[in-house]
Structures are given as structure tokens and as C-alpha cells.
PDB file of N, CA and C in Angstrom:
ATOM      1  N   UNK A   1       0.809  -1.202   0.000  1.00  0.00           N
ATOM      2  CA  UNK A   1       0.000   0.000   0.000  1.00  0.00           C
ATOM      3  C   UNK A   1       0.851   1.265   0.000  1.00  0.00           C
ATOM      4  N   UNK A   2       1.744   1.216   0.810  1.00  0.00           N
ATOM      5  CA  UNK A   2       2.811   2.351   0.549  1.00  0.00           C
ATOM      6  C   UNK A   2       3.881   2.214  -0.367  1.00  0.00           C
ATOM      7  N   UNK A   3       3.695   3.086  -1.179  1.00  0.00           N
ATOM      8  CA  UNK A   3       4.568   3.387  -2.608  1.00  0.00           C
ATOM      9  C   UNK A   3       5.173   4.987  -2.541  1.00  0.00           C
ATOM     10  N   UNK A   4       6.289   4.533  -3.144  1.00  0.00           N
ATOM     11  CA  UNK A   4       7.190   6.114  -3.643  1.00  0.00           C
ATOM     12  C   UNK A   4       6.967   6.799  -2.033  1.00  0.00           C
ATOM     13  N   UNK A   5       7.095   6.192  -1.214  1.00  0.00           N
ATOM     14  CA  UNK A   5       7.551   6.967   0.765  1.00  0.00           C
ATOM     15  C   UNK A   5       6.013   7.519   0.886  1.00  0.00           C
ATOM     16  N   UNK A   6       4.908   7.306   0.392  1.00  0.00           N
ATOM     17  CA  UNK A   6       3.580   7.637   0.518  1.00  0.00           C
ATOM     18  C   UNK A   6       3.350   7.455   2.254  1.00  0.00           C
ATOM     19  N   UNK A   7       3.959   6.534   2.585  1.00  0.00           N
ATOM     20  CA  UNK A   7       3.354   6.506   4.225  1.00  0.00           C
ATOM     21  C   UNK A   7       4.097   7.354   4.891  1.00  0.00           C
ATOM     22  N   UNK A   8       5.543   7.378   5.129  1.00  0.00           N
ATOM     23  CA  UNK A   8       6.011   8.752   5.419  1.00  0.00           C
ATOM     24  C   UNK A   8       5.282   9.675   5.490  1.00  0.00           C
ATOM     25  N   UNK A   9       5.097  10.162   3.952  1.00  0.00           N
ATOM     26  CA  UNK A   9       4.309  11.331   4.305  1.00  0.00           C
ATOM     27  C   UNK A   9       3.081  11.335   5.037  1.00  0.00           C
ATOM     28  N   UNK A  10       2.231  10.373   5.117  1.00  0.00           N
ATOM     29  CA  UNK A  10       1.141   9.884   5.983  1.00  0.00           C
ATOM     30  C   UNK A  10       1.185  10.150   7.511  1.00  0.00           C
ATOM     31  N   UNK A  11       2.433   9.654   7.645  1.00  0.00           N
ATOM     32  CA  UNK A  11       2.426  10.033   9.045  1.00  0.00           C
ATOM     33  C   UNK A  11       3.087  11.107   9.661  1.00  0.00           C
ATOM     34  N   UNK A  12       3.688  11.416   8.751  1.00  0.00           N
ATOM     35  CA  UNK A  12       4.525  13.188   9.071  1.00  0.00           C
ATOM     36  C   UNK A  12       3.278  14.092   9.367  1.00  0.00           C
ATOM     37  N   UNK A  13       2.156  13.946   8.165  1.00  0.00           N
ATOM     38  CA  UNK A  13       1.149  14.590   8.387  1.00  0.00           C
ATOM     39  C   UNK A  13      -0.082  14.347   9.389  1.00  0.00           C
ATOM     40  N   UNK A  14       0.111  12.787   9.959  1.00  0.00           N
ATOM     41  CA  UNK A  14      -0.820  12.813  10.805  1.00  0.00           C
ATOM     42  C   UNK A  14      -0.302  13.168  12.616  1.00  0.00           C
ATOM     43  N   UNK A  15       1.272  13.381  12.255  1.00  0.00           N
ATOM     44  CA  UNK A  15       2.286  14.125  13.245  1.00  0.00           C
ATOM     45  C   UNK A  15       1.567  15.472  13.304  1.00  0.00           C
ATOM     46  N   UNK A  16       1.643  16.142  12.296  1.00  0.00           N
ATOM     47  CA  UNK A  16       1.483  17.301  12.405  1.00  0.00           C
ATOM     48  C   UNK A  16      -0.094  17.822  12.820  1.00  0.00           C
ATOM     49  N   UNK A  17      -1.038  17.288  12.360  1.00  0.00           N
ATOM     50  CA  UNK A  17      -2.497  17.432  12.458  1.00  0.00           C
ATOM     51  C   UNK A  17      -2.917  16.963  14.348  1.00  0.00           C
ATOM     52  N   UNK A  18      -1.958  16.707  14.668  1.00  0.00           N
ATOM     53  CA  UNK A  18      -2.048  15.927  16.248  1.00  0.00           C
ATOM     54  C   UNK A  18      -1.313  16.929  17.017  1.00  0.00           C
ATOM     55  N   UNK A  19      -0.860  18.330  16.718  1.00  0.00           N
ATOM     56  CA  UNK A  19       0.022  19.329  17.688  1.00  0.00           C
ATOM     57  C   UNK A  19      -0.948  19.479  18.648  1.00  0.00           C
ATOM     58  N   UNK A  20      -0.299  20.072  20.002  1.00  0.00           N
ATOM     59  CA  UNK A  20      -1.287  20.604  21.291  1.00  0.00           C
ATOM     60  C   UNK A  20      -2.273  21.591  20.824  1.00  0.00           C
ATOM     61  N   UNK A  21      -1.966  22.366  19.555  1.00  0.00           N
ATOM     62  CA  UNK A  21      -3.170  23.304  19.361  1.00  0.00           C
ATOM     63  C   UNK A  21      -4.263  22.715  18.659  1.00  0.00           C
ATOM     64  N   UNK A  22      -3.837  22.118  17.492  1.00  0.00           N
ATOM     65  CA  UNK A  22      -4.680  21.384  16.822  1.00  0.00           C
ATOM     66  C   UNK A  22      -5.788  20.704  17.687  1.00  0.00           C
ATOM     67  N   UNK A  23      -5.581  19.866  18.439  1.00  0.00           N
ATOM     68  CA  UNK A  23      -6.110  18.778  19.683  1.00  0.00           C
ATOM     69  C   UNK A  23      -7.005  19.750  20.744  1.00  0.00           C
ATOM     70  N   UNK A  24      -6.401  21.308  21.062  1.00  0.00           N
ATOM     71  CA  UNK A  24      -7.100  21.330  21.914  1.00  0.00           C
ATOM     72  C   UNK A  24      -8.551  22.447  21.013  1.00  0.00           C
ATOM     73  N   UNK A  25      -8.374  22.897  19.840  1.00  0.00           N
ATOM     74  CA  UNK A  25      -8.822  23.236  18.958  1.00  0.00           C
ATOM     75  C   UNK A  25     -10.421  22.379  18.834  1.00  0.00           C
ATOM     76  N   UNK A  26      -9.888  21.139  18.222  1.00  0.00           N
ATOM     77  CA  UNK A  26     -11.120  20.366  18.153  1.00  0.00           C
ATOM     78  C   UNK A  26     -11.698  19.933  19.468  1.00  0.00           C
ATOM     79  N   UNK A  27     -11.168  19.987  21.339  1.00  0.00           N
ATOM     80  CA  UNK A  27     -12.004  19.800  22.378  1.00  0.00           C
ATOM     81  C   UNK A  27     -12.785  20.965  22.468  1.00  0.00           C
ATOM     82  N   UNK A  28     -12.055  22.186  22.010  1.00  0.00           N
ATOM     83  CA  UNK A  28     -12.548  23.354  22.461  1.00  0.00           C
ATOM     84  C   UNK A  28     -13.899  24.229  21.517  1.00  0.00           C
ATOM     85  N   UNK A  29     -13.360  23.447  20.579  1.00  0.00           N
ATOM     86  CA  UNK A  29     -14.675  23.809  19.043  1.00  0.00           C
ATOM     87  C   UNK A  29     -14.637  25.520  19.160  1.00  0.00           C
ATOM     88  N   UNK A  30     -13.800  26.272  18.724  1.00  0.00           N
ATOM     89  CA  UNK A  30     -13.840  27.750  19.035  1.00  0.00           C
ATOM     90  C   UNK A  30     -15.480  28.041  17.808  1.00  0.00           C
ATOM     91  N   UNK A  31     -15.513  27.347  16.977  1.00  0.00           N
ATOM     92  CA  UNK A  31     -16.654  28.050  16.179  1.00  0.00           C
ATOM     93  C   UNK A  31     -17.875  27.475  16.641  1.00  0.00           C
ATOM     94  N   UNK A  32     -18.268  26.586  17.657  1.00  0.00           N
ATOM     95  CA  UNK A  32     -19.154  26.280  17.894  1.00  0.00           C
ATOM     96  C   UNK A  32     -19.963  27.125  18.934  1.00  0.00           C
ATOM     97  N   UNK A  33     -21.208  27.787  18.992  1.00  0.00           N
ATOM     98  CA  UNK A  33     -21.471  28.440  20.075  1.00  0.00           C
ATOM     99  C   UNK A  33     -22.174  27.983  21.962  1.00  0.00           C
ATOM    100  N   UNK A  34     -21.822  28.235  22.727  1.00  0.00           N
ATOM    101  CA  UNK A  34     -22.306  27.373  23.431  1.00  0.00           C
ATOM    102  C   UNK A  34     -21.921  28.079  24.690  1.00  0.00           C
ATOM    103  N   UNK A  35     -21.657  29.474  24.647  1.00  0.00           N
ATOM    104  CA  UNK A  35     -21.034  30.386  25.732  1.00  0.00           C
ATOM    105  C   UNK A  35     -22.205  31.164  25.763  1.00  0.00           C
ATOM    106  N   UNK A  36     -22.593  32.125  26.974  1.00  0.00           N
ATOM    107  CA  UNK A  36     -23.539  32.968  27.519  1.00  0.00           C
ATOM    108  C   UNK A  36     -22.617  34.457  27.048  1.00  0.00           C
ATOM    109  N   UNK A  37     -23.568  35.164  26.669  1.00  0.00           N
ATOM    110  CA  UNK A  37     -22.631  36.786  26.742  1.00  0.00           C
ATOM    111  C   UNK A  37     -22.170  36.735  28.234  1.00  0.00           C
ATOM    112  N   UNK A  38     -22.295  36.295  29.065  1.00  0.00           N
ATOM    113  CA  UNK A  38     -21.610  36.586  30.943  1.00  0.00           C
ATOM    114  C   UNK A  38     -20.619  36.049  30.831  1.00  0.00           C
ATOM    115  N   UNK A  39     -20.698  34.415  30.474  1.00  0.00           N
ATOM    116  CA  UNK A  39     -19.299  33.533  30.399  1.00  0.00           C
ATOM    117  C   UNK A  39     -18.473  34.038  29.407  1.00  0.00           C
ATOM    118  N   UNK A  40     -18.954  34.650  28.130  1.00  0.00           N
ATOM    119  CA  UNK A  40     -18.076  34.677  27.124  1.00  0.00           C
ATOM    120  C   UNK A  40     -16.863  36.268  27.444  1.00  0.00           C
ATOM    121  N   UNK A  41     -17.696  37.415  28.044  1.00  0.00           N
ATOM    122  CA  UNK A  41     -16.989  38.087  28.669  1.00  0.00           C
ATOM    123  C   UNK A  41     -16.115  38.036  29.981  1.00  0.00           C
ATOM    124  N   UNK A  42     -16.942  36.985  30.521  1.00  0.00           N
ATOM    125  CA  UNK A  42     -15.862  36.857  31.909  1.00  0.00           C
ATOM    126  C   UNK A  42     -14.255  36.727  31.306  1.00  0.00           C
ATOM    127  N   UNK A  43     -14.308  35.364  30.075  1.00  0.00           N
ATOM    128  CA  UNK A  43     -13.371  34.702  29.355  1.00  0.00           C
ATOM    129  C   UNK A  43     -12.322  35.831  28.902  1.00  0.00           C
ATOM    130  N   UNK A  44     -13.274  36.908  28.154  1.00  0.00           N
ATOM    131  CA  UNK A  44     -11.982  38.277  27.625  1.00  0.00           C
ATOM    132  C   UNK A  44     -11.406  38.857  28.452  1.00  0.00           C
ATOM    133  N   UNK A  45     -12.229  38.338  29.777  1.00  0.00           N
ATOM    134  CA  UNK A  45     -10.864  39.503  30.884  1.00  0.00           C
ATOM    135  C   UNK A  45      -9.644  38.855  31.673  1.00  0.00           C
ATOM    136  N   UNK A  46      -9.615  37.299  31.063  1.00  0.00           N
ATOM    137  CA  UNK A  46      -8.581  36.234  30.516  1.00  0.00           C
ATOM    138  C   UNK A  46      -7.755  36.879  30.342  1.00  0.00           C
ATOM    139  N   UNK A  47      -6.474  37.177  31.179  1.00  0.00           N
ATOM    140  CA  UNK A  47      -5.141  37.643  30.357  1.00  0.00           C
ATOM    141  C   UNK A  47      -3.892  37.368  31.373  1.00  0.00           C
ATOM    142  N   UNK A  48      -2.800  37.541  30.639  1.00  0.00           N
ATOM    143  CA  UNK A  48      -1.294  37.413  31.643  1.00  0.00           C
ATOM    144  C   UNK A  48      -1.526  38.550  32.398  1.00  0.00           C
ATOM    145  N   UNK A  49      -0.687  38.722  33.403  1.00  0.00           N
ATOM    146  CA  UNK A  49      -0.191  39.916  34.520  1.00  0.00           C
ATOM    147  C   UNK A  49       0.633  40.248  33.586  1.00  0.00           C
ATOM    148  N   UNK A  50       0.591  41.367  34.320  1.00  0.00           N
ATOM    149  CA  UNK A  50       2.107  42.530  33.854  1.00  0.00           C
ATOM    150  C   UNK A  50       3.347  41.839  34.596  1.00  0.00           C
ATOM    151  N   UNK A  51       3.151  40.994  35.632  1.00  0.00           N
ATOM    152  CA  UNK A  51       4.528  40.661  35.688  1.00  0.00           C
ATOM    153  C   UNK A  51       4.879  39.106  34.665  1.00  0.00           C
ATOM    154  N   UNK A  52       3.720  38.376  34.254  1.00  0.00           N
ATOM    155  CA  UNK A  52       4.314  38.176  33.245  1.00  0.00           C
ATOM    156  C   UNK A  52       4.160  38.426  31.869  1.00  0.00           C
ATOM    157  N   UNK A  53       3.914  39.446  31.479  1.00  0.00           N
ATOM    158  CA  UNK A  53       4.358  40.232  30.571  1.00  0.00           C
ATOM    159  C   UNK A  53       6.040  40.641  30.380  1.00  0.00           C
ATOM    160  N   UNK A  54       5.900  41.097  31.839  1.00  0.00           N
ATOM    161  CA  UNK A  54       7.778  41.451  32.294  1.00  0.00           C
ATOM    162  C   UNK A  54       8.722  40.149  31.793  1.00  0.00           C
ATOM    163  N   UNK A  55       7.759  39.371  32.029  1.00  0.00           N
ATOM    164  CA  UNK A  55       8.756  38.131  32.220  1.00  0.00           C
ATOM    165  C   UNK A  55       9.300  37.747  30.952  1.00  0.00           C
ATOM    166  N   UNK A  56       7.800  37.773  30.229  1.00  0.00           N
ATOM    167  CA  UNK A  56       7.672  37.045  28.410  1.00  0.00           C
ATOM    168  C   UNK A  56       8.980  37.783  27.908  1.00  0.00           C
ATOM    169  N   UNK A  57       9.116  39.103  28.342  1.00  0.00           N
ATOM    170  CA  UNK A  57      10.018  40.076  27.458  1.00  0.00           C
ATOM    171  C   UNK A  57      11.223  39.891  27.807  1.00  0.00           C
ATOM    172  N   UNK A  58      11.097  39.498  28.700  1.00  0.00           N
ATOM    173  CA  UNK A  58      12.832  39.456  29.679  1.00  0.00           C
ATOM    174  C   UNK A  58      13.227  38.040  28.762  1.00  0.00           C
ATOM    175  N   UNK A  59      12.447  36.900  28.714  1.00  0.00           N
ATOM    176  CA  UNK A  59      12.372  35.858  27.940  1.00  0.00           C
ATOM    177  C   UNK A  59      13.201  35.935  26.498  1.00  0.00           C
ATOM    178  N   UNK A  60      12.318  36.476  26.054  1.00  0.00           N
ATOM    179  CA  UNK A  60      12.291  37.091  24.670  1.00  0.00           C
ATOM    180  C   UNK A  60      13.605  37.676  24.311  1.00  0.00           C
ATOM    181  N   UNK A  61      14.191  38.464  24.989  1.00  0.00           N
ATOM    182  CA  UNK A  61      15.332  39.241  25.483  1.00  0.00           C
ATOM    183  C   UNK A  61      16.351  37.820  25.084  1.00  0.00           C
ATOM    184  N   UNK A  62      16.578  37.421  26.130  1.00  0.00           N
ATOM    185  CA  UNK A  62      17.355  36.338  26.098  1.00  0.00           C
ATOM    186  C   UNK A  62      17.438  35.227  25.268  1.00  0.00           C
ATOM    187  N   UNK A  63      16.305  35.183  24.649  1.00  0.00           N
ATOM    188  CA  UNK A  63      16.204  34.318  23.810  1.00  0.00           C
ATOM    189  C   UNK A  63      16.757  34.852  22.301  1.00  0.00           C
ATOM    190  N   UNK A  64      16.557  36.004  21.994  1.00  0.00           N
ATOM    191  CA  UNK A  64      17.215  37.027  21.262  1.00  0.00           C
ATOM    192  C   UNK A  64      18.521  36.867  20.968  1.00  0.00           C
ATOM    193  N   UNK A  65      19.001  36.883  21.857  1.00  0.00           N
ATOM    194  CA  UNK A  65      21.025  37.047  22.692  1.00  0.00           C
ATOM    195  C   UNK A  65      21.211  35.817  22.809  1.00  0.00           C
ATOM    196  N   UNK A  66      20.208  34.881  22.235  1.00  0.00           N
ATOM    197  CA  UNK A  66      20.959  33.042  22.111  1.00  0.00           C
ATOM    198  C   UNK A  66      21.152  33.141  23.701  1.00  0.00           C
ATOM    199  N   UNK A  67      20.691  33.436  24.956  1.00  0.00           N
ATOM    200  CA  UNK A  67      20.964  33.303  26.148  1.00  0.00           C
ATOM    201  C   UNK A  67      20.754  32.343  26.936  1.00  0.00           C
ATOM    202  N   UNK A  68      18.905  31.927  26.730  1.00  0.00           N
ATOM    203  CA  UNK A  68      18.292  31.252  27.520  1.00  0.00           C
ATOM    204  C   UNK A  68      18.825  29.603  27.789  1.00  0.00           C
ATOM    205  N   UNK A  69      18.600  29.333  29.130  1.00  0.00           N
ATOM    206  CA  UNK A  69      19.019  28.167  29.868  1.00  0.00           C
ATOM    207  C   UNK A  69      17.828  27.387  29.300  1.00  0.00           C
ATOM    208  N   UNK A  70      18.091  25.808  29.372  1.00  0.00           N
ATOM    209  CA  UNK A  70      17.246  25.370  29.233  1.00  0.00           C
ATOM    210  C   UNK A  70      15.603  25.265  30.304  1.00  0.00           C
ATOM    211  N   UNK A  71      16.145  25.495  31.507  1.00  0.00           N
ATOM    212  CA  UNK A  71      14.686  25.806  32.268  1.00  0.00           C
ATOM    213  C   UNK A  71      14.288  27.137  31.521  1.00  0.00           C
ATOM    214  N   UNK A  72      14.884  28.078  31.301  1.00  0.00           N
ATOM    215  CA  UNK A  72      14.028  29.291  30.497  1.00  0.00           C
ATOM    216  C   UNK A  72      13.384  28.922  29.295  1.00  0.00           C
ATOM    217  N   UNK A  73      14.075  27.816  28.455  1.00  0.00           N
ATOM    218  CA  UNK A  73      13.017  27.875  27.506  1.00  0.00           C
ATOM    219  C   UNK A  73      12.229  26.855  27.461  1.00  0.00           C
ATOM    220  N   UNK A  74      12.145  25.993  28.818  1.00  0.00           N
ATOM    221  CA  UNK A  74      10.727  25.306  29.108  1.00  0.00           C
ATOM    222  C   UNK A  74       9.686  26.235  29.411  1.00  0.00           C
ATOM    223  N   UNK A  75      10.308  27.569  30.372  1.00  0.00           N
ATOM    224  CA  UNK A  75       9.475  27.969  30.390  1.00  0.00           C
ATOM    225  C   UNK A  75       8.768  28.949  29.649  1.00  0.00           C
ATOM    226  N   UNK A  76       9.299  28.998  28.099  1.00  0.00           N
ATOM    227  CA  UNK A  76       8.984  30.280  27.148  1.00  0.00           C
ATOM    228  C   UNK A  76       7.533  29.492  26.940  1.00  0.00           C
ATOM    229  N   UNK A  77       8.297  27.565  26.622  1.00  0.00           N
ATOM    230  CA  UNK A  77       7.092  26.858  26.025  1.00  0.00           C
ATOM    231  C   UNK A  77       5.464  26.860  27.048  1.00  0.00           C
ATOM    232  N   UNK A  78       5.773  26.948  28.389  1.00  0.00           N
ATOM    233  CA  UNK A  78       5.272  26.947  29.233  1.00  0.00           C
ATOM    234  C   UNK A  78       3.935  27.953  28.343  1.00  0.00           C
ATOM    235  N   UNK A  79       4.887  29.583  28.839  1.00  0.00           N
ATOM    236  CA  UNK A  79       4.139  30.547  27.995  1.00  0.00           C
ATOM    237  C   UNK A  79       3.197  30.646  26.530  1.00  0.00           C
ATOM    238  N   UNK A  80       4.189  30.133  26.369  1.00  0.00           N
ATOM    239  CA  UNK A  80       3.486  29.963  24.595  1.00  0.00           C
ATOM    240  C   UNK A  80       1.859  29.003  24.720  1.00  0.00           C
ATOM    241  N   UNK A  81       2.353  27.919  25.444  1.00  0.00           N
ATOM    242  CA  UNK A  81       0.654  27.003  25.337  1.00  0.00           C
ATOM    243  C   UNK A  81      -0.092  27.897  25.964  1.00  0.00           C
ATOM    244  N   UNK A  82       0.274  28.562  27.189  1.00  0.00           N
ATOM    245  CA  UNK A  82      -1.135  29.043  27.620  1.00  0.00           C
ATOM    246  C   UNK A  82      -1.634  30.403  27.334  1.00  0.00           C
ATOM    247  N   UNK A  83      -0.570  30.834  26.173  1.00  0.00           N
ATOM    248  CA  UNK A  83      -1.073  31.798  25.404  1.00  0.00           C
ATOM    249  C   UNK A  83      -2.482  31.754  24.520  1.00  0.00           C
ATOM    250  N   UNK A  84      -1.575  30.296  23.715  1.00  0.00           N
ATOM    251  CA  UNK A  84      -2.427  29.318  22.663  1.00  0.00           C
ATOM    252  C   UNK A  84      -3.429  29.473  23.565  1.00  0.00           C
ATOM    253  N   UNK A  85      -3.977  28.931  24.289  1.00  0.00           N
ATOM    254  CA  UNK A  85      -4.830  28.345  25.299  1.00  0.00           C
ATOM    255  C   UNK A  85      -5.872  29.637  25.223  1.00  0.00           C
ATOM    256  N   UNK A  86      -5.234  30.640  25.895  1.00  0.00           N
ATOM    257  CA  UNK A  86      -6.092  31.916  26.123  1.00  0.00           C
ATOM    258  C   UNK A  86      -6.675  32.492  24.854  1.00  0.00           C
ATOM    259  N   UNK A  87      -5.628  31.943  23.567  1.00  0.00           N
ATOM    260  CA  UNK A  87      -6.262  32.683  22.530  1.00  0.00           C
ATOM    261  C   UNK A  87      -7.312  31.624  21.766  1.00  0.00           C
ATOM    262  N   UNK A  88      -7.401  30.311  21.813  1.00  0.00           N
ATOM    263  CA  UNK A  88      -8.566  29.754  21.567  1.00  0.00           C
ATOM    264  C   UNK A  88      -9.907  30.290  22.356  1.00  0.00           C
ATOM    265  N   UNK A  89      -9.563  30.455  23.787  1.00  0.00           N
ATOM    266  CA  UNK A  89     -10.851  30.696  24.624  1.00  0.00           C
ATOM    267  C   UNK A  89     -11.042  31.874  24.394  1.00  0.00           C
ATOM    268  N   UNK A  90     -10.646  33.131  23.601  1.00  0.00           N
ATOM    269  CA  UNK A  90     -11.039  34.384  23.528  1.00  0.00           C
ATOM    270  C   UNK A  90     -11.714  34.225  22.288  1.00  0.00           C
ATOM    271  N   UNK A  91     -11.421  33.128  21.285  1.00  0.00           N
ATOM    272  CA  UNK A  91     -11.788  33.311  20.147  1.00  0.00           C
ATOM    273  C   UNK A  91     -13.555  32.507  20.071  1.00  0.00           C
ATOM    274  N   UNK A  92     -13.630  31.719  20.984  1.00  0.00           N
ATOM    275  CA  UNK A  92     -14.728  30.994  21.190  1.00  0.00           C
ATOM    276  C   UNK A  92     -15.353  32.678  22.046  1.00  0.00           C
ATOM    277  N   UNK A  93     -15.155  32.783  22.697  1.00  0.00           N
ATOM    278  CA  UNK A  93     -16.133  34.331  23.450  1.00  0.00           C
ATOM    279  C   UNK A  93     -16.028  34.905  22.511  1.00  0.00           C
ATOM    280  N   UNK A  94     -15.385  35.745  21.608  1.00  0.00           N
ATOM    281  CA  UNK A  94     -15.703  36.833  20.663  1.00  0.00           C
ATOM    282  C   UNK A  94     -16.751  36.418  19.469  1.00  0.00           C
ATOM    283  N   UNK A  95     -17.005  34.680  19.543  1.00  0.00           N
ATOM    284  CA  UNK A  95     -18.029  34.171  18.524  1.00  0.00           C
ATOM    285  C   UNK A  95     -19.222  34.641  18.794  1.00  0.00           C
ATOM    286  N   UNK A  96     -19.011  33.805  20.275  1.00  0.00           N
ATOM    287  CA  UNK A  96     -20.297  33.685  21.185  1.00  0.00           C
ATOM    288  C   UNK A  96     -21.104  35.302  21.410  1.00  0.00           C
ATOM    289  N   UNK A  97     -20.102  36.293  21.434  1.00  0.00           N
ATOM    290  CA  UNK A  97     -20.975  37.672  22.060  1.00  0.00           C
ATOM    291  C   UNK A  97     -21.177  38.134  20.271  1.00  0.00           C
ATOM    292  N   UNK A  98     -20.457  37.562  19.465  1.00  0.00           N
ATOM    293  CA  UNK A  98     -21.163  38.067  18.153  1.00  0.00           C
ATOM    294  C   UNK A  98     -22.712  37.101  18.005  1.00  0.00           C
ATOM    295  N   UNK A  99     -22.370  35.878  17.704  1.00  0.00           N
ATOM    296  CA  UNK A  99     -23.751  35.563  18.048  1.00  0.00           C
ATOM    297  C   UNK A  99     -24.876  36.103  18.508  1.00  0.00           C
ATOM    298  N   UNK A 100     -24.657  36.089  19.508  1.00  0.00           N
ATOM    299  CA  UNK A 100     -25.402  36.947  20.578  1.00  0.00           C
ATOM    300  C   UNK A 100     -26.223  38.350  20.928  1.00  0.00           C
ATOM    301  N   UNK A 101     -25.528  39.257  19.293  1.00  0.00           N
ATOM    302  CA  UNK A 101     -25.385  40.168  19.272  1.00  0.00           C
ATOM    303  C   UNK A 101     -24.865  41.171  20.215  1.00  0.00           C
ATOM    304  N   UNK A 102     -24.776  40.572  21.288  1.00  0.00           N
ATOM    305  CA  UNK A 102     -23.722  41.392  22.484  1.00  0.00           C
ATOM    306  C   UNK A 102     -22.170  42.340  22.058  1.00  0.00           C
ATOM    307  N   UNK A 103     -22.462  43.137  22.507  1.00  0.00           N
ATOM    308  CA  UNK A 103     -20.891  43.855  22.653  1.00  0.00           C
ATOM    309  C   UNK A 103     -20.238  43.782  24.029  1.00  0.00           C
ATOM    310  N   UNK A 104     -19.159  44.026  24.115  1.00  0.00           N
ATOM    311  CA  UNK A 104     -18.128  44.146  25.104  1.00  0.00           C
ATOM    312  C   UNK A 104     -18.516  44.937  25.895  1.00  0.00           C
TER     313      UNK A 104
END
């Protein structure tokens, strides 16, 4: 059944279709509606602190300057998912209060 590396590519791509965003994408169904204008705004006021904001940049910084230790850039990844994270759940609320016809 696999010809000319056909499965390779099969599974490179079913590698790729399986990332943490992808996965949490389809639990999270951002286009599906199913949020209240209350829940869906509670969700937008979802965000990092300013201290880590401070942090992301200080990160960033170092990561820049080829600096970062490896605990720093567990913890960039740290950052990064629950960025991902926050920006699926904002994108499911900004459906939901359009739906809704609600504004902010």
C-alpha cells in the first residue's frame, strides 16, 4: 500500500495534524457556540499579569542574545501554550458575544 515513501508522508502529516493546538482546537470547538454573553466576557478579561508580561520580554530578550538556559526555555514553552490556550478561549467568546449580538 505504501509506494514512492507515501506513508512517510502519511504520518509526518498525521504528526502534524495531532500538535497541542490542533487537539485542543477540536475539544474546544472555538466556532461552535455554546457560551452565555456573561461567560463569554468573563473569558476576555482572561489575560497574563504585567509581571508576566515582564517576564515574556525578559524571555524574549534572552532568547534574542541566544541566552536562555534550558529551564528558560521550558518555560517560554510553558508561555506559549497558555497563550495558545487563552487565545482559543477568547476566540470561542468573541463568537459567542457576536452571536449573541452582544458587545463588550
Amino acid at each position: 500500500r505504501c509506494r514512492r515513501g507515501g506513508c512517510g508522508k502519511l504520518i509526518i502529516q498525521h504528526m502534524v495534524a495531532n500538535t497541542e493546538m490542533t487537539i485542543l482546537d477540536r475539544v474546544i470547538k472555538p466556532a461552535r457556540n455554546g457560551l452565555s454573553p456573561e461567560v463569554a466576557r468573563f473569558i476576555l478579561t482572561m489575560t497574563f499579569e504585567e509581571r508576566d508580561h515582564e517576564r515574556m520580554a525578559e524571555l524574549a530578550g534572552k532568547a534574542q542574545a541566544g541566552a536562555l538556559t534550558p529551564e528558560e526555555a521550558a518555560e517560554v514553552d510553558e508561555y506559549r501554550r497558555v497563550g495558545d490556550l487563552l487565545a482559543l478561549l477568547h476566540s470561542k467568546a468573541r463568537l459567542a458575544m457576536k452571536s449573541a449580538g452582544a458587545t463588550g
